[in-house]
C-alpha atoms as a PDB file:
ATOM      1  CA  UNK A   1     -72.762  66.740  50.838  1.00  0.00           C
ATOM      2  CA  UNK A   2     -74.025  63.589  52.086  1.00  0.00           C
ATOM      3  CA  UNK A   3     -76.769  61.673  50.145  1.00  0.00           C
ATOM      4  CA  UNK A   4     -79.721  59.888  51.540  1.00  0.00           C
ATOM      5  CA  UNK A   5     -80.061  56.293  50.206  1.00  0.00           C
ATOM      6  CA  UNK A   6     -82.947  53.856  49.463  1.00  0.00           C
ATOM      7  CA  UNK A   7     -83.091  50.159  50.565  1.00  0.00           C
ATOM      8  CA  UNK A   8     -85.501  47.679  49.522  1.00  0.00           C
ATOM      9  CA  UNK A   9     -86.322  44.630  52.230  1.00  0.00           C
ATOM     10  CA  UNK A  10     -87.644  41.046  51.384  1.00  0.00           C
ATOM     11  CA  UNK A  11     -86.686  37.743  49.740  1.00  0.00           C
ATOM     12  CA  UNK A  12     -84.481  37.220  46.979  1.00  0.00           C
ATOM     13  CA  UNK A  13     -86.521  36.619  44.106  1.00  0.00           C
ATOM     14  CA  UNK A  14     -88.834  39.738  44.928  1.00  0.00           C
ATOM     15  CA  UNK A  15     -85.967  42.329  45.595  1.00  0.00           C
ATOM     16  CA  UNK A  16     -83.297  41.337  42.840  1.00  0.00           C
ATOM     17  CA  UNK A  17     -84.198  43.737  40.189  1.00  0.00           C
ATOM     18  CA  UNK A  18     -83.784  46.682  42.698  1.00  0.00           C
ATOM     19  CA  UNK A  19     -80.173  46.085  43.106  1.00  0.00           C
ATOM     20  CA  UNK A  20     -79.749  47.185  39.114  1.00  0.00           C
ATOM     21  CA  UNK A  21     -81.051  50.169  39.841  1.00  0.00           C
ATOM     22  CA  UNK A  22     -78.305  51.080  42.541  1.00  0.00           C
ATOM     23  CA  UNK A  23     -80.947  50.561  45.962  1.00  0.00           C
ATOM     24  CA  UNK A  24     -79.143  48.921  48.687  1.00  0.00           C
ATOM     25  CA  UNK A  25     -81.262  45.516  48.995  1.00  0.00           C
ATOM     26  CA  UNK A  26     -81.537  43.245  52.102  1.00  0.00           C
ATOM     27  CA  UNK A  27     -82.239  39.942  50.879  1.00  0.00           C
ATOM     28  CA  UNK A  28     -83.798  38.122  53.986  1.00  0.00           C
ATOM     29  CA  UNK A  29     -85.411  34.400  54.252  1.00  0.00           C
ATOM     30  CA  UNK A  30     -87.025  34.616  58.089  1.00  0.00           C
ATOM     31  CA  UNK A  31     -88.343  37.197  60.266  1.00  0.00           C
ATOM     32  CA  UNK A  32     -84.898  37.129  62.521  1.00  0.00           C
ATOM     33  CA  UNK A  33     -82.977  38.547  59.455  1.00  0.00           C
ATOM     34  CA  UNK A  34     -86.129  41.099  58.300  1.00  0.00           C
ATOM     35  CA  UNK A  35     -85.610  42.416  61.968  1.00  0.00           C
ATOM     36  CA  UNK A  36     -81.597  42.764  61.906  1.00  0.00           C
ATOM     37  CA  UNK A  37     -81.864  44.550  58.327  1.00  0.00           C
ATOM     38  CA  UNK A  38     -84.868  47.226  59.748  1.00  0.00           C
ATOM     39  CA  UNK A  39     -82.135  47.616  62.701  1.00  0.00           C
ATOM     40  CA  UNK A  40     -79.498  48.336  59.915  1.00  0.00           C
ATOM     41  CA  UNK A  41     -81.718  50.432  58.338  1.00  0.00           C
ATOM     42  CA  UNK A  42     -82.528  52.324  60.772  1.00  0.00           C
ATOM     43  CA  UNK A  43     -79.014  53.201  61.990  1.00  0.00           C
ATOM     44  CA  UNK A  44     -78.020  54.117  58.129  1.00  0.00           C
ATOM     45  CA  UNK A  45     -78.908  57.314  56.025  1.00  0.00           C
ATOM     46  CA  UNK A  46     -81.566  56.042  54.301  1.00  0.00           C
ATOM     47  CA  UNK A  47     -85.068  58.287  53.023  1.00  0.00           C
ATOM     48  CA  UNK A  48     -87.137  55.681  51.478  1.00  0.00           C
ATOM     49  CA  UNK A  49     -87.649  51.657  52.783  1.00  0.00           C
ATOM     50  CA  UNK A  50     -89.494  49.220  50.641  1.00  0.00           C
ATOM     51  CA  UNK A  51     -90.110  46.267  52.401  1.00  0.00           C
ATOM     52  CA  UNK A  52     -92.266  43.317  50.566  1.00  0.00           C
ATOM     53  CA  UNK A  53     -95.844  42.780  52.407  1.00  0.00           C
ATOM     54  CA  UNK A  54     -95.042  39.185  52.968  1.00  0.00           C
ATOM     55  CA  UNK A  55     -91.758  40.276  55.168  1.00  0.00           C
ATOM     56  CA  UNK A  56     -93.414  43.765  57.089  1.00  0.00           C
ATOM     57  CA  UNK A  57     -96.514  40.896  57.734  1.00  0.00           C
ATOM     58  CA  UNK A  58     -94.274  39.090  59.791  1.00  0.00           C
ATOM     59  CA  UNK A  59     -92.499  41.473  61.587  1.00  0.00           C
ATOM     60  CA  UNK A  60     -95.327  44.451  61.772  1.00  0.00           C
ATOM     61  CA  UNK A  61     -94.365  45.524  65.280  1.00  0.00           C
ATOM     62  CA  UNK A  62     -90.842  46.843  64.057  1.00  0.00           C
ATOM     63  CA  UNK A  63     -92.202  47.919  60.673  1.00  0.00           C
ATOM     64  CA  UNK A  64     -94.622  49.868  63.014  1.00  0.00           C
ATOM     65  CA  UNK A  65     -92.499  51.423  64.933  1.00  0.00           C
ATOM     66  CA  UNK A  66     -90.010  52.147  61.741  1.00  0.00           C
ATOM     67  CA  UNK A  67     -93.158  53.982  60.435  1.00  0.00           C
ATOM     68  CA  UNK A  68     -93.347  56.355  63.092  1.00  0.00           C
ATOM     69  CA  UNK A  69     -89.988  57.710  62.551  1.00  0.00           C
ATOM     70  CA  UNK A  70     -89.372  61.132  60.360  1.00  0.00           C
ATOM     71  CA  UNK A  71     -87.238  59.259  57.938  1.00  0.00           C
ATOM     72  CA  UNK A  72     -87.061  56.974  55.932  1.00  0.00           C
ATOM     73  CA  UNK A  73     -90.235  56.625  54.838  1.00  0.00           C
ATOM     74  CA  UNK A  74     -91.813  53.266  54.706  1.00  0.00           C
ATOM     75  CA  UNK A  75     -93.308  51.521  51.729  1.00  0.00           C
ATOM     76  CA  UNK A  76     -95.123  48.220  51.509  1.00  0.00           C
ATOM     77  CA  UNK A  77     -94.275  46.552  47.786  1.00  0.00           C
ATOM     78  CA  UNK A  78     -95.725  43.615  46.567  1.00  0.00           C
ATOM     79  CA  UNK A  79     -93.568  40.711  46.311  1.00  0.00           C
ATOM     80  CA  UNK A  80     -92.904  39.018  42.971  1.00  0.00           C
ATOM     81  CA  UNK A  81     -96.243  36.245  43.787  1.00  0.00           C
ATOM     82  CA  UNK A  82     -98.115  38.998  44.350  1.00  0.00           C
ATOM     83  CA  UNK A  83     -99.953  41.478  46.766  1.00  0.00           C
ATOM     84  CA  UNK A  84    -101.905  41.044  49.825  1.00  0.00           C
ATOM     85  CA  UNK A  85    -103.084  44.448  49.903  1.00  0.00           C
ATOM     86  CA  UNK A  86    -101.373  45.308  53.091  1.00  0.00           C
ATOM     87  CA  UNK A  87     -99.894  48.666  50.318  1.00  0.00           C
ATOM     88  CA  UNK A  88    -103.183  49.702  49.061  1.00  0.00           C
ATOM     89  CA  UNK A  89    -104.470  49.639  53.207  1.00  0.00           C
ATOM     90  CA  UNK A  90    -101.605  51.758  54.128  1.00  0.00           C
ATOM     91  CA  UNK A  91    -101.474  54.555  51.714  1.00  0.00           C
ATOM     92  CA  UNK A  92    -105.652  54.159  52.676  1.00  0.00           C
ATOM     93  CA  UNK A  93    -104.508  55.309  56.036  1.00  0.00           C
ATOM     94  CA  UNK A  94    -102.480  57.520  55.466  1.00  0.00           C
ATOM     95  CA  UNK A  95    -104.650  59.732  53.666  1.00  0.00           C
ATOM     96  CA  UNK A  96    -107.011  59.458  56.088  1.00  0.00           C
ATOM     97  CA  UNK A  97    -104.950  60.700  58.749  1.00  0.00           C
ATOM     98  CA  UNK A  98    -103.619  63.287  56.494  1.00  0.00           C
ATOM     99  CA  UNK A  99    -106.837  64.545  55.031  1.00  0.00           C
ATOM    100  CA  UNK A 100    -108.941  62.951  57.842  1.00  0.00           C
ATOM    101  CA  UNK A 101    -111.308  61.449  55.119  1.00  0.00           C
ATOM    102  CA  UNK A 102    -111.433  58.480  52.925  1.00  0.00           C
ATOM    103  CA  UNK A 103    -111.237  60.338  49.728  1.00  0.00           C
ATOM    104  CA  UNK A 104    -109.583  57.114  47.645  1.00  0.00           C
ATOM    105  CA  UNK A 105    -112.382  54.475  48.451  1.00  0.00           C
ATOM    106  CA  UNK A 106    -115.389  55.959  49.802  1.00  0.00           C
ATOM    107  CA  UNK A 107    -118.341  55.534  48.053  1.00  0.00           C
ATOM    108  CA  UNK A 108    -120.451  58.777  47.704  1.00  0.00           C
ATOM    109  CA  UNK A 109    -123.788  58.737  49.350  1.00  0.00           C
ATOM    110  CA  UNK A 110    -122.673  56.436  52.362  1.00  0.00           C
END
């Protein structure tokens, strides 16, 4: 039986502690090298992608189209200086689209 795997994309510092934990980690230091480890990615068995906000800011087009796929699914993480909210936005979309409502930060009354 062949098991799906998890990666984690972004720099060094950020994506260290994943590697404890057994996920396959990317360490990258430009957008060329973000871009060749989505590519790897996306030829691998792989369910779930973490990719640090700073890194899927600078290559959105391929982190984009990486979304769009069935698998793996694609999660924006904070990096370890902290977020840019580029997460919170997504999963904000993403219930919208599923529910076709902003449920998690519409104000009642509007």
């Amino acid at each position: 039986m062949s098991m799906y795997k998890v990666a984690v994309v972004g720099d060094k510092d950020s994506i260290l502690g994943f590697k404890a934990l057994g996920v396959t980690t990317y360490p990258v230091t430009g957008s060329e090298e973000a871009v060749d480890a989505l590519q790897q990615i996306a030829k691998g068995k792989f369910a779930v992608v973490c990719i640090t906000e700073a890194v899927a800011e600078q290559i959105q087009p391929q982190v984009e189209a990486l979304q769009n796929k069935t698998l793996p699914a694609v999660v924006l993480i904070p990096n370890n200086k902290g977020t840019l909210g580029l997460g919170m936005a997504q999963i904000k979309r993403n219930a919208e689209k599923a529910i076709g409502a902003d449920i998690l930060f519409g104000k009642e009354g509007s």
